[in-house]
Structure formats: structure tokens, C-alpha cells
Protein backbone atom coordinates (compact mmCIF):
# COMPACT_ATOMS: atom_id res chain seq x y z
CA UNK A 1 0.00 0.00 0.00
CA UNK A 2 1.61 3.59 -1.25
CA UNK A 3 2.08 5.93 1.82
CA UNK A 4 -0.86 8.80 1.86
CA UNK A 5 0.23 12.19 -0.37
CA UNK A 6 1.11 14.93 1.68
CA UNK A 7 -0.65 18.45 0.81
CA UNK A 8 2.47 20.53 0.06
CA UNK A 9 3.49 23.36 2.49
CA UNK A 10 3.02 25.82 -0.64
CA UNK A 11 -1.02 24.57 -0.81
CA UNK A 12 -1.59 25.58 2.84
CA UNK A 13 -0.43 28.92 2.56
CA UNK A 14 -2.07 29.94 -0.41
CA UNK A 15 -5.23 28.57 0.89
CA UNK A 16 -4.39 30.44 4.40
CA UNK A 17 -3.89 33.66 1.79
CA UNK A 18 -7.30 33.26 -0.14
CA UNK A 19 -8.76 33.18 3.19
CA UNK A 20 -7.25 35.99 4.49
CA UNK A 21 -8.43 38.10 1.26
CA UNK A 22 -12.08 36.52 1.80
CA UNK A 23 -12.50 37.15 5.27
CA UNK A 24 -9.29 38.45 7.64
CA UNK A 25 -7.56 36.87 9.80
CA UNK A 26 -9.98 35.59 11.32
CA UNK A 27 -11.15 33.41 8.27
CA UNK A 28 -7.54 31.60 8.35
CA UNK A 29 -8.79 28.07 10.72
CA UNK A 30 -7.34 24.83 9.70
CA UNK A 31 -10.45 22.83 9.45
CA UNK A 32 -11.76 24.98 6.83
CA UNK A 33 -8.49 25.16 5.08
CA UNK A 34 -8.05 21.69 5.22
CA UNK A 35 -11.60 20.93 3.97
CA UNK A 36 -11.21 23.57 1.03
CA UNK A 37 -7.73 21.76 0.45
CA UNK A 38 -9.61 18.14 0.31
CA UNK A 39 -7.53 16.95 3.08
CA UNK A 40 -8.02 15.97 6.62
CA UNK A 41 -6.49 18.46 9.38
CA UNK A 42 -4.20 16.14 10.76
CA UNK A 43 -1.98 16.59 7.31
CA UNK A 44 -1.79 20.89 8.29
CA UNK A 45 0.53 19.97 11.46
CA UNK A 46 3.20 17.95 9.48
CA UNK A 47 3.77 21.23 8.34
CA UNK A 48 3.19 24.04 10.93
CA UNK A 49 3.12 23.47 14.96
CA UNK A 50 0.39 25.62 15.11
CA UNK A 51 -1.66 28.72 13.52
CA UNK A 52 0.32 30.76 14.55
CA UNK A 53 3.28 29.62 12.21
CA UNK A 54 0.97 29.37 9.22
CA UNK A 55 0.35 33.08 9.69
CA UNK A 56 3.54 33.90 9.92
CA UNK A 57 4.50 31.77 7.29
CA UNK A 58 1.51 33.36 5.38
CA UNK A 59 2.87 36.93 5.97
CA UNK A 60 6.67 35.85 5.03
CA UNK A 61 4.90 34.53 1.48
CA UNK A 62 3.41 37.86 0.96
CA UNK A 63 5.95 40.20 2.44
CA UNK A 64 8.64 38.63 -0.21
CA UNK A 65 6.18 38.17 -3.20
CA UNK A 66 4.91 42.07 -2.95
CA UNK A 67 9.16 43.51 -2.07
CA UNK A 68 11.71 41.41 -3.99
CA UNK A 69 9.18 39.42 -5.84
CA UNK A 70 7.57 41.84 -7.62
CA UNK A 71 10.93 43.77 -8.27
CA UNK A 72 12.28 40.29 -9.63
CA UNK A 73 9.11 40.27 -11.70
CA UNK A 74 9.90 44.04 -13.20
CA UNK A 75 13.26 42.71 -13.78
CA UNK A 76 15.01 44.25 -16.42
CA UNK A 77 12.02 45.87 -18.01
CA UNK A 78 14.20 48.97 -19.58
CA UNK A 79 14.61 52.30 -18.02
CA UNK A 80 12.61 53.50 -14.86
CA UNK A 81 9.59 54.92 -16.86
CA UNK A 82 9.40 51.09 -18.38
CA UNK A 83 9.73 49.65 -15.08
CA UNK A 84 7.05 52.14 -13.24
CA UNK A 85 4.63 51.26 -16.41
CA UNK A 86 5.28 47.02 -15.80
CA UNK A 87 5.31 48.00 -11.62
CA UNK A 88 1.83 49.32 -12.29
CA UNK A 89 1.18 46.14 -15.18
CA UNK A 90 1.25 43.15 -12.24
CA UNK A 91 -0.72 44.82 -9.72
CA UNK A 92 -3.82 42.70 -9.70
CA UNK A 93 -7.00 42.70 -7.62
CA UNK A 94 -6.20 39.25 -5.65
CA UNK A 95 -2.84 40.85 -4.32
CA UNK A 96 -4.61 44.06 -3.35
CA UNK A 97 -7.06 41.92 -1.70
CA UNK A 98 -4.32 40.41 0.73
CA UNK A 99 -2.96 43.11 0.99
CA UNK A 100 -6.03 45.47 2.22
CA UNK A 101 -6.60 42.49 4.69
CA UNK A 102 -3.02 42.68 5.93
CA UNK A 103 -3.58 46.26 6.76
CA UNK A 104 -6.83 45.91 8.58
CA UNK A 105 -5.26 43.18 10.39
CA UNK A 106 -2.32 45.66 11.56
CA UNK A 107 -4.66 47.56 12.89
CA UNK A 108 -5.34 45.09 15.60
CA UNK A 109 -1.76 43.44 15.82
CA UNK A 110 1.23 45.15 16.38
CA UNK A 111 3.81 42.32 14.90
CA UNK A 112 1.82 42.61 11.86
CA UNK A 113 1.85 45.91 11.75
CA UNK A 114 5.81 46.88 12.24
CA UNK A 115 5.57 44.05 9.01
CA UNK A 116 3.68 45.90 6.94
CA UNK A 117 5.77 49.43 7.67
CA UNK A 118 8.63 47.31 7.05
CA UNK A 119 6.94 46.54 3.58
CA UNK A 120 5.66 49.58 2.77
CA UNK A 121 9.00 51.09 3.10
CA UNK A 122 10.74 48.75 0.48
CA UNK A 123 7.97 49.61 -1.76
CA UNK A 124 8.50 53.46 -1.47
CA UNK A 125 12.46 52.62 -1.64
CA UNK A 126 11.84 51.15 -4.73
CA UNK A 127 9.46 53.42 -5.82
CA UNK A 128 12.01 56.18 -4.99
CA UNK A 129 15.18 54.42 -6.72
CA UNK A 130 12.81 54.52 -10.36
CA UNK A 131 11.79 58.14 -10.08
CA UNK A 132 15.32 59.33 -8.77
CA UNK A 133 16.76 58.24 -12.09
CA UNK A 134 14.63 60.89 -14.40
CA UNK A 135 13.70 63.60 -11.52
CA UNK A 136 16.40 65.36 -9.43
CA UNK A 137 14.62 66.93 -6.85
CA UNK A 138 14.05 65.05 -3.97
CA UNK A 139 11.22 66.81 -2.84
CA UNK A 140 9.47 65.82 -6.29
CA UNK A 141 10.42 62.06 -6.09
CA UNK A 142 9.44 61.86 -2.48
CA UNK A 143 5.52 63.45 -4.16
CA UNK A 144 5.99 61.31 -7.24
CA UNK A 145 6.72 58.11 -5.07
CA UNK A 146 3.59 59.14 -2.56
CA UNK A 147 1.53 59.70 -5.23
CA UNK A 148 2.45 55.95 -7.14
CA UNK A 149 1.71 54.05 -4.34
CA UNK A 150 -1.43 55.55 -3.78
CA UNK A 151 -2.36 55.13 -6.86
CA UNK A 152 -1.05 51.36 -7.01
CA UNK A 153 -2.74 50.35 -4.06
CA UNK A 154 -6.34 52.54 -4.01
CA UNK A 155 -6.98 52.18 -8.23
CA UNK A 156 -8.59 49.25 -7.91
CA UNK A 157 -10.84 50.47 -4.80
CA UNK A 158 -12.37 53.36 -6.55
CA UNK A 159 -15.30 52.88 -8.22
CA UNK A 160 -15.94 56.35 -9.42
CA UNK A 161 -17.04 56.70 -13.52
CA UNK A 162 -14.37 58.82 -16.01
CA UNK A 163 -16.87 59.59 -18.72
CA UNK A 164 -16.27 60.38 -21.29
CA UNK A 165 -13.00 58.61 -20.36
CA UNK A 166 -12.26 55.19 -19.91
CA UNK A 167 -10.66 54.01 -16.48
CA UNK A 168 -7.96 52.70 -18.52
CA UNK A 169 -7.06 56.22 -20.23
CA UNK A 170 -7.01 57.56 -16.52
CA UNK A 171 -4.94 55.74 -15.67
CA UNK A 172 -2.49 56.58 -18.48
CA UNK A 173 -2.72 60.17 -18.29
CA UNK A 174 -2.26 59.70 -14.20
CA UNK A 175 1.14 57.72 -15.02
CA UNK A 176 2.06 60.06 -17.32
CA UNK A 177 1.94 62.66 -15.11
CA UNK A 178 3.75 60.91 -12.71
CA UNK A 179 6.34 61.11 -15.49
CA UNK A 180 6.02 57.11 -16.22
């Protein structure tokens, strides 16, 4: 008889992460997880002692997917304008999902929260680094940089009509504005 197959490590967390978008931290239990996964609970601790290290482990997923991840994923994408334009390209709503949960959940909990400042300042560092190379004042970068993230992380929580523009062409004349 062929030993059971073990869920992978990798399954739990992203099912702990689609739960956290859904419904918070408080959404992220291991019998539901396991019975979304298809698997019995008892297969979650040859993984993880306890929640509390799939949470963590959840948060170390995200905090490297949305810093060096994403910069990894904007690679070599030409010069800073390029890479602001493919920055803004990968955001996508289920990222921005976790990611608005993560900051109502560091509202509540402040290990989470000195995570997400931790985050948030790579992201501005980066942001900063792209719009240093074409704008020389600091003061403007430091605006410029503000204003990006902003835009990165609210655009897709606005639901407010352009007309006769499309959100799309908003969007373009926003980044090029920003100088992207």
C-alpha cells in the first residue's frame, strides 16, 4: 500500500492567503483550510506546529512576493519609466485583496503591523530608486513616489465613472503625469 500524499506546504499557505483576502484573519482556521484543500487536518501539522506559524508563514509569502518578488518580476524591463509602467502592469485585484486584509489586520496586531511598515518602506524605496533616475529633486520624487503608491494600491478600490474617459485612459494620463 503507497504511503498517503502529503498536501504541500506551498497549498496551505495559499489557501491560508485566499482566506485571508475573503475574510481576515480571522477566516484563516485549519479545518476549513483543510476541507477547502480536500484533506483531513491532521496533514496541516506535518507542516506548521500551530496557527500561529501558518500566519507567519503566510505573511513571510506575501511580504517577499509584494518587495523582492515583484521587483524580480519588473526585472530588467528597460529604463525607470518602463519599469514604473510594468510595476503598475502586475498589480492585480487578488494581491490588493491580501494586501487590504493585511492592513486591517495591523490595525489590531502590532507584529503585523511593524511588518507591513517594514513593507511599505521597500515599496516606497523602490518606488524612490525609479523616479530618482529621471527627476532630481528630492522633494518631487518623495511626491511622485507618494503619489504611485497611492495610486497602485487605491486604483482598484475606486469605483468612481471617467466619462467620457475610460478608467484605462485615466490611468495613463495619471502615469504620465507621474512622469512614467
Amino acid at each position: 500500500m503507497a504511503p498517503p500524499t502529503q498536501t504541500p506546504r506551498s497549498k496551505w499557505i495559499e489557501e491560508g492567503l485566499r482566506a485571508l483576502a475573503a475574510g481576515g484573519p480571522d477566516a484563516v482556521r485549519i479545518e476549513p483550510l483543510a476541507q477547502a484543500l480536500g484533506v483531513t487536518r491532521g496533514g496541516f501539522y506535518w507542516h506548521f506546529a500551530d496557527r500561529r506559524a501558518l500566519l507567519d508563514a503566510m505573511l513571510d509569502r506575501w511580504e517577499r512576493a509584494t518587495t523582492e518578488g515583484t521587483i524580480e518580476r519588473v526585472g530588467d524591463a528597460g529604463d525607470a519609466t518602463a519599469k514604473l509602467r510594468r510595476l503598475f502592469a502586475l498589480a492585480s485585484p487578488d494581491v490588493l485583496m491580501t494586501d487590504l486584509a493585511i492592513r486591517d489586520w495591523a490595525r489590531r496586531d502590532a507584529a503585523v503591523a511593524e511588518r507591513l511598515r517594514r513593507v511599505d518602506n521597500r515599496r516606497m524605496d523602490y518606488l524612490r530608486s525609479l523616479f530618482a533616475a529621471f527627476c532630481p529633486d528630492a522633494d518631487d520624487v518623495e511626491a511622485r513616489s507618494m503619489l504611485a503608491f497611492s495610486l497602485l494600491i487605491g486604483n482598484h478600490f475606486i469605483a468612481a465613472d471617467h466619462e467620457p474617459r475610460s478608467r484605462a485612459e485615466v490611468l495613463e494620463l495619471a502615469l504620465s503625469r507621474l512622469g512614467a
